[in-house]
Protein backbone atom coordinates (compact mmCIF):
# COMPACT_ATOMS: atom_id res chain seq x y z
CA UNK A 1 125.10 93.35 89.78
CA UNK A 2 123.09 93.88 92.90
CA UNK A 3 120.11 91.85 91.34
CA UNK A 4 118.78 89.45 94.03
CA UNK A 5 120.03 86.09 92.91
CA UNK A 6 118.19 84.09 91.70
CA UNK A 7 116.09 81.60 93.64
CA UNK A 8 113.05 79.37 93.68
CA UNK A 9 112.04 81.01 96.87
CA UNK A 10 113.05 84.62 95.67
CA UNK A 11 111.36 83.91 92.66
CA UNK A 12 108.36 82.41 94.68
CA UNK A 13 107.91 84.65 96.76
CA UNK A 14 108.19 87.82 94.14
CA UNK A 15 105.82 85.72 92.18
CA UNK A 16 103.02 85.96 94.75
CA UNK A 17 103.47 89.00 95.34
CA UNK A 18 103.23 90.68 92.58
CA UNK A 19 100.18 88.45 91.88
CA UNK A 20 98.49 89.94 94.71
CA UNK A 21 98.99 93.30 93.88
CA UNK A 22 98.15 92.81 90.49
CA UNK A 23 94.24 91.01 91.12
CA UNK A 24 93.84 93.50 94.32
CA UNK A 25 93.48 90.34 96.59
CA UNK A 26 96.53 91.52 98.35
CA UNK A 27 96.70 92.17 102.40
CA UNK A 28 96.38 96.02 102.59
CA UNK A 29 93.48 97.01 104.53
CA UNK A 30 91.80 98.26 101.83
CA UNK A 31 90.95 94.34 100.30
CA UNK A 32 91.26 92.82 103.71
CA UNK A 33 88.05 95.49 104.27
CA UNK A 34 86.22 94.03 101.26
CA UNK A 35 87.73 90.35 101.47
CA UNK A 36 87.12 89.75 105.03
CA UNK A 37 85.63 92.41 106.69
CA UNK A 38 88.42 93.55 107.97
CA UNK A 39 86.53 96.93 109.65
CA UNK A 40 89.00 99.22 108.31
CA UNK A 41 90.49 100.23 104.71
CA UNK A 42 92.78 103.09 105.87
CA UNK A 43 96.00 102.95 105.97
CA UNK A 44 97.37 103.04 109.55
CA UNK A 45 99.81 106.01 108.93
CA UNK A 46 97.58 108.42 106.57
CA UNK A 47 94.29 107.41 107.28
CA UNK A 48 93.10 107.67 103.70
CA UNK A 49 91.86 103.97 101.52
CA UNK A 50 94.68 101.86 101.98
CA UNK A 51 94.80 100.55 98.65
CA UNK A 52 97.40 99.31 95.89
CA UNK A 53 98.46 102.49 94.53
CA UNK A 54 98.33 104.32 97.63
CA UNK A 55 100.98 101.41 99.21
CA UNK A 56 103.38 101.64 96.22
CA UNK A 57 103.00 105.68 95.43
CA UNK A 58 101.32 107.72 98.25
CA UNK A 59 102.06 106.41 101.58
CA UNK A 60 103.85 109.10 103.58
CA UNK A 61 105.38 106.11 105.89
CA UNK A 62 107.46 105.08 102.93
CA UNK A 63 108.89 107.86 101.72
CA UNK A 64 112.28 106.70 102.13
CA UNK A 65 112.19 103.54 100.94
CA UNK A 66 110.11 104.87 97.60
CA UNK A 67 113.13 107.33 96.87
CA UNK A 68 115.29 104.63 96.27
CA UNK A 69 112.96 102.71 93.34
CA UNK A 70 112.30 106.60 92.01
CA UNK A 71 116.30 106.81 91.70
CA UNK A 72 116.87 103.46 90.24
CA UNK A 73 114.11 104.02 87.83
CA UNK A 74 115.19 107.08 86.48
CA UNK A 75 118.85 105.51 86.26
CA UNK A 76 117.33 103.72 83.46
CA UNK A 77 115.46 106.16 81.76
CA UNK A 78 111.99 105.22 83.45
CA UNK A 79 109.78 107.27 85.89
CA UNK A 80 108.10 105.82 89.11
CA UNK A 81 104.72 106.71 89.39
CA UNK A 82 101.23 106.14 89.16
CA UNK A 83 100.31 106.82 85.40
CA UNK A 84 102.93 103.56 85.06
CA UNK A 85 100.78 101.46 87.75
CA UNK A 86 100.67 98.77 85.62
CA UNK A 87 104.44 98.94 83.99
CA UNK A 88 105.57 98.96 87.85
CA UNK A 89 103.51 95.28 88.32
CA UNK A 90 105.37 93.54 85.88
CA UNK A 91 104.80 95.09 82.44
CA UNK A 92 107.40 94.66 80.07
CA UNK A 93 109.28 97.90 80.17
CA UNK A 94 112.53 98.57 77.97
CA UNK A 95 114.84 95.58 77.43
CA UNK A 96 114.81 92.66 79.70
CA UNK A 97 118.15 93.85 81.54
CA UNK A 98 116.00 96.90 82.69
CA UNK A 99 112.85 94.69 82.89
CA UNK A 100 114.76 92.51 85.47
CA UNK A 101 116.76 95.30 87.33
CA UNK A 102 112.97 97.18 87.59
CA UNK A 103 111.88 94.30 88.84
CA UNK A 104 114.25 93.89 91.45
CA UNK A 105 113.57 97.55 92.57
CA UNK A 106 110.05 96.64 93.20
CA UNK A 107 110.52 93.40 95.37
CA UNK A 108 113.09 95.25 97.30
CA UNK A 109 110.85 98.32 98.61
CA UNK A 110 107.98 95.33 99.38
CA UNK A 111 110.19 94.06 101.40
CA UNK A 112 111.97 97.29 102.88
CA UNK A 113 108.68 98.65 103.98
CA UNK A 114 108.04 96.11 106.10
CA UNK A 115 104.32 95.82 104.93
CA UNK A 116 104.28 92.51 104.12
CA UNK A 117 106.77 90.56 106.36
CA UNK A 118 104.39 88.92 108.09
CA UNK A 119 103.07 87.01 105.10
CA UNK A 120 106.67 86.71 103.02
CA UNK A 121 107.43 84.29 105.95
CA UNK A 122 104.68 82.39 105.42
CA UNK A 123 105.66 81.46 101.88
């Protein structure tokens, strides 16, 4: 299997995560505009809102890294996109072997893109 194994910090930290993505009190510049007054809710790359959906489907910046989930997704029968927003934050989908391995998928482009590095150390 090449699930992450797992850990209380894995599990921690995907936890969080997946938390803040889920309420929108997450740090993409589209809450940190509206949480702190941040200044700015594009994204860096595209210049349009910076939000949750943009970050997981839309971003041009992660195209690469987004090909990968839409593969291992449709390995299972599933499709990777927007209409399944809230299947993609921790829905049940399927059984709980593909519920896991989706799962997996998710945390593994999070932390491929980079985006939130800063604040996965700080867990």
């Amino acid at each position: 299997h090449r699930y992450f194994s797992v850990s209380d910090e894995w599990t921690r930290k995907y936890t969080t995560i997946m938390a803040h993505l889920q309420t929108k009190h997450n740090f993409l510049n589209n809450t940190s505009d509206r949480l702190y007054n941040f200044g700015n809710t594009n994204c860096s790359s595209c210049g349009v809102n910076e939000c949750v959906k943009h970050f997981l489907f839309q971003c041009s910046r992660f195209n690469a890294q987004r090909v990968v989930v839409e593969n291992e997704y449709a390995s299972r029968g599933y499709t990777y996109n927007e209409e399944n927003l809230n299947a993609v934050l921790g829905s049940k989908l399927g059984n709980l072997e593909d519920m896991f391995f989706l799962r997996d998928s998710i945390f593994q482009y999070i932390v491929a893109t980079g985006r939130f590095e800063e604040y996965l150390r700080s867990l």
